[in-house]
C-alpha atoms as a PDB file:
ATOM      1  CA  UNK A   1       5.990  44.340   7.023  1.00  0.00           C
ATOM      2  CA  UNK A   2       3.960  42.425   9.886  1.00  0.00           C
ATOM      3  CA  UNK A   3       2.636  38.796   9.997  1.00  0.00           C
ATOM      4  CA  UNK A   4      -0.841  38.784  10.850  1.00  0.00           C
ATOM      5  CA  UNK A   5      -0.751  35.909  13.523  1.00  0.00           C
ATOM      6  CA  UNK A   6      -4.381  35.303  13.814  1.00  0.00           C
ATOM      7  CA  UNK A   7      -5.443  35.320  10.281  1.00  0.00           C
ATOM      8  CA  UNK A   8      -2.073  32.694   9.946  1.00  0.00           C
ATOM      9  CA  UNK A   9      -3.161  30.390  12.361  1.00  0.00           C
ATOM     10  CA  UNK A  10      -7.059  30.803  11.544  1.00  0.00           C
ATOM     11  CA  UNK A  11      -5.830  29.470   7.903  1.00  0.00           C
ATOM     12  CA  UNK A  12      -3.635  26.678   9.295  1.00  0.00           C
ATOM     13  CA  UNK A  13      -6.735  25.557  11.441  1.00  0.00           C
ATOM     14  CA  UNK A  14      -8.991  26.028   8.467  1.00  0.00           C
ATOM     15  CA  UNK A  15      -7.090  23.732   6.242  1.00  0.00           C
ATOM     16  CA  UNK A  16      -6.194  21.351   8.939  1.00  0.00           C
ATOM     17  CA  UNK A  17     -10.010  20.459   9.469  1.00  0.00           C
ATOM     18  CA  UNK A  18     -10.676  20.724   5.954  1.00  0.00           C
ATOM     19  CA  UNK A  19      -8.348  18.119   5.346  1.00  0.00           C
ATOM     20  CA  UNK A  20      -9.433  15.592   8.072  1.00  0.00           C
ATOM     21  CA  UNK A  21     -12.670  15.792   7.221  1.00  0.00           C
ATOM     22  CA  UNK A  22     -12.404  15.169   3.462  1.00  0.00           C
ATOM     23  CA  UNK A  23     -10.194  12.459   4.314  1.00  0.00           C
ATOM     24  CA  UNK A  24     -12.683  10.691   6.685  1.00  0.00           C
ATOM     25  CA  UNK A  25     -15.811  10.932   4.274  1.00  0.00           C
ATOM     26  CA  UNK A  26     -13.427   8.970   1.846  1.00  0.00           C
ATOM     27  CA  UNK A  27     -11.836   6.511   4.429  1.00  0.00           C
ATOM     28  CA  UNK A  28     -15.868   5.780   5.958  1.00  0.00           C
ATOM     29  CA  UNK A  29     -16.917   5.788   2.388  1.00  0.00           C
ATOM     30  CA  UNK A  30     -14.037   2.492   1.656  1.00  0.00           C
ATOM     31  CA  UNK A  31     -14.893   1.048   5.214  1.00  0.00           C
ATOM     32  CA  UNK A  32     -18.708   0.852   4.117  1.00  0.00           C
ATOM     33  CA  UNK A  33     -18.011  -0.694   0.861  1.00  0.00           C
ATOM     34  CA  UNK A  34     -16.103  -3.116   2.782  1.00  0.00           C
ATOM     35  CA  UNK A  35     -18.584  -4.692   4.733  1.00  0.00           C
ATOM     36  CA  UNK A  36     -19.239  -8.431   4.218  1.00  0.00           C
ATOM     37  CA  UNK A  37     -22.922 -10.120   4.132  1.00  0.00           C
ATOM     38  CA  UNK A  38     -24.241 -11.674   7.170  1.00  0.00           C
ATOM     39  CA  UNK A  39     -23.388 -15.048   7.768  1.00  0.00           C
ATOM     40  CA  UNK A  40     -26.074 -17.844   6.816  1.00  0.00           C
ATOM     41  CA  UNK A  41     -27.088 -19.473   9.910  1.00  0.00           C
ATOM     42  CA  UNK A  42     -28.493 -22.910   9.577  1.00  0.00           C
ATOM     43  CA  UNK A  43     -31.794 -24.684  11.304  1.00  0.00           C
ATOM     44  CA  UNK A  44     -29.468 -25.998  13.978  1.00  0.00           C
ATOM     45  CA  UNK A  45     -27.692 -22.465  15.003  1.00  0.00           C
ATOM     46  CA  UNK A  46     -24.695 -23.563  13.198  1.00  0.00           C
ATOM     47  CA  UNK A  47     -22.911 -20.492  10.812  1.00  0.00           C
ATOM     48  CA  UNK A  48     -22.657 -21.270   6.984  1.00  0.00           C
ATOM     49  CA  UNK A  49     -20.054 -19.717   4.700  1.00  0.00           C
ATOM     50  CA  UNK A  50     -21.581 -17.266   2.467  1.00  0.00           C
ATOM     51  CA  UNK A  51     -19.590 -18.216  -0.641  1.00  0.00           C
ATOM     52  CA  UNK A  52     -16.166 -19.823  -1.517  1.00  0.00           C
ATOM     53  CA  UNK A  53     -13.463 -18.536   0.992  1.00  0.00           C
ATOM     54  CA  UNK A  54     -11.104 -15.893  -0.948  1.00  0.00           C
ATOM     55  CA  UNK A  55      -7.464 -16.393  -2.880  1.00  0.00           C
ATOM     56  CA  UNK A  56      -4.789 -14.124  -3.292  1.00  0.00           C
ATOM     57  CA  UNK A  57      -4.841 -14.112  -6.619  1.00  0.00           C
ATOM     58  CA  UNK A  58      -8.591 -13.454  -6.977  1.00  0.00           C
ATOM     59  CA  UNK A  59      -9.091 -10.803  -4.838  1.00  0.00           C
ATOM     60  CA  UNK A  60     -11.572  -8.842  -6.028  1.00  0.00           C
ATOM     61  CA  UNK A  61     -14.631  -7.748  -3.355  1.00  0.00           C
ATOM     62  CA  UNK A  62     -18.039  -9.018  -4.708  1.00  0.00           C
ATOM     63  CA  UNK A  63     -20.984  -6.275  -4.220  1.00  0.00           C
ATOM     64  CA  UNK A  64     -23.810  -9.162  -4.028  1.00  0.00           C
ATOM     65  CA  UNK A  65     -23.530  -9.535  -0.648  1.00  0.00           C
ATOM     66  CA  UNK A  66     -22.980  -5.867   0.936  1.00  0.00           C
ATOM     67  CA  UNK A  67     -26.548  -4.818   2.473  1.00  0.00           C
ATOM     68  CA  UNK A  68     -27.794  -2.028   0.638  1.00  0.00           C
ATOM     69  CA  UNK A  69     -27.951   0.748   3.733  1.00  0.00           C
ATOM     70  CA  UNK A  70     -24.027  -0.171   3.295  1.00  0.00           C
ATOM     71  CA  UNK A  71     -23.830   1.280  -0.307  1.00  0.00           C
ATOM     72  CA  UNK A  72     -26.087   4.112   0.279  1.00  0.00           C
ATOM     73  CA  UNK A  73     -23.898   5.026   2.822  1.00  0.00           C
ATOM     74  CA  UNK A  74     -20.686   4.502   0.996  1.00  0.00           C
ATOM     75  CA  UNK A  75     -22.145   6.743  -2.006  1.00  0.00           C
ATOM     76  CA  UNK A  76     -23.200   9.294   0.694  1.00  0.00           C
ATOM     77  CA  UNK A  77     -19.848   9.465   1.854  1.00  0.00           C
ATOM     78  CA  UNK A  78     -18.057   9.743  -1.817  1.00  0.00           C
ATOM     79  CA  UNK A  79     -20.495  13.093  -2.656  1.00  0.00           C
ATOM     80  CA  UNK A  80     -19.944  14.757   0.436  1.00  0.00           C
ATOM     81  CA  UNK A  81     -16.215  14.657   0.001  1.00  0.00           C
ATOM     82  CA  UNK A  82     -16.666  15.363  -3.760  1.00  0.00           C
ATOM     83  CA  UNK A  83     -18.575  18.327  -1.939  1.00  0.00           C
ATOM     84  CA  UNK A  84     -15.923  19.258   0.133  1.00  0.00           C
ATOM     85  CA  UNK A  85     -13.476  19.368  -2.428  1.00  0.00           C
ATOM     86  CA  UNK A  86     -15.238  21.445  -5.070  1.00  0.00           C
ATOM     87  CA  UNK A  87     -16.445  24.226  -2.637  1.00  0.00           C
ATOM     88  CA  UNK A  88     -12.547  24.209  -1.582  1.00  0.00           C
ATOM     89  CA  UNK A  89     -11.476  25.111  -5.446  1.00  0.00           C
ATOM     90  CA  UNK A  90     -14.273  27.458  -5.493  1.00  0.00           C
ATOM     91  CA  UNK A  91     -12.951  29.222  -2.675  1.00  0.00           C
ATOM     92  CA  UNK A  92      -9.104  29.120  -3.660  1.00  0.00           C
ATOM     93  CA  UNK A  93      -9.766  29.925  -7.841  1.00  0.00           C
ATOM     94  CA  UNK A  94     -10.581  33.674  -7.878  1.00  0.00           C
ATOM     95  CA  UNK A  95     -12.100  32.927 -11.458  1.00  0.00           C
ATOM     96  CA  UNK A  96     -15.123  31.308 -10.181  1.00  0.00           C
ATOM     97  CA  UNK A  97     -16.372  34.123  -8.073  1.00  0.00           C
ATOM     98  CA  UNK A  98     -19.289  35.803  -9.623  1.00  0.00           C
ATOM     99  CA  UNK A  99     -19.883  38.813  -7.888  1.00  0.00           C
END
């Protein structure tokens, strides 16, 4: 019995991309959803809080301020890796192929 080489390492590569880009949809899909409103400025060129400053304890990210490209974006990101992943299992489940 012989390894096939090629076909080994063209599998390796295959998951090895696979799995970096699923993981940076995802990661870019968080980092959009994690961008902050722009800072108020007032008539004098001075920069206003936008909202009380943040606790520990009350952590929680507030979606009224992210600009809306910012969570089209984000969503974007989430279905293309949802994408990703479900064309994956249709390739590795045998069960799923129709023809």
């Amino acid at each position: 019995m012989t390894i096939e080489w090629m076909a080994f390492i063209t599998v390796f590569v295959a998951a090895l991309v696979s799995a970096a880009v699923v993981v940076s949809l995802y990661s870019l899909g968080i980092r959009f959803l994690a961008i902050p409103a722009r800072p108020v400025r007032g008539a004098d060129g001075s920069v206003a809080p936008n909202g009380p400053s943040r606790d520990d304890e009350n952590d929680d990210v507030d979606a009224v301020g992210r600009p809306q490209w910012a969570t089209v974006a984000a969503n974007i990101c989430f279905v293309l890796s949802a994408c990703c992943v479900l064309v994956g299992i249709f390739l590795i489940v045998p069960g799923l192929h129709f023809w």
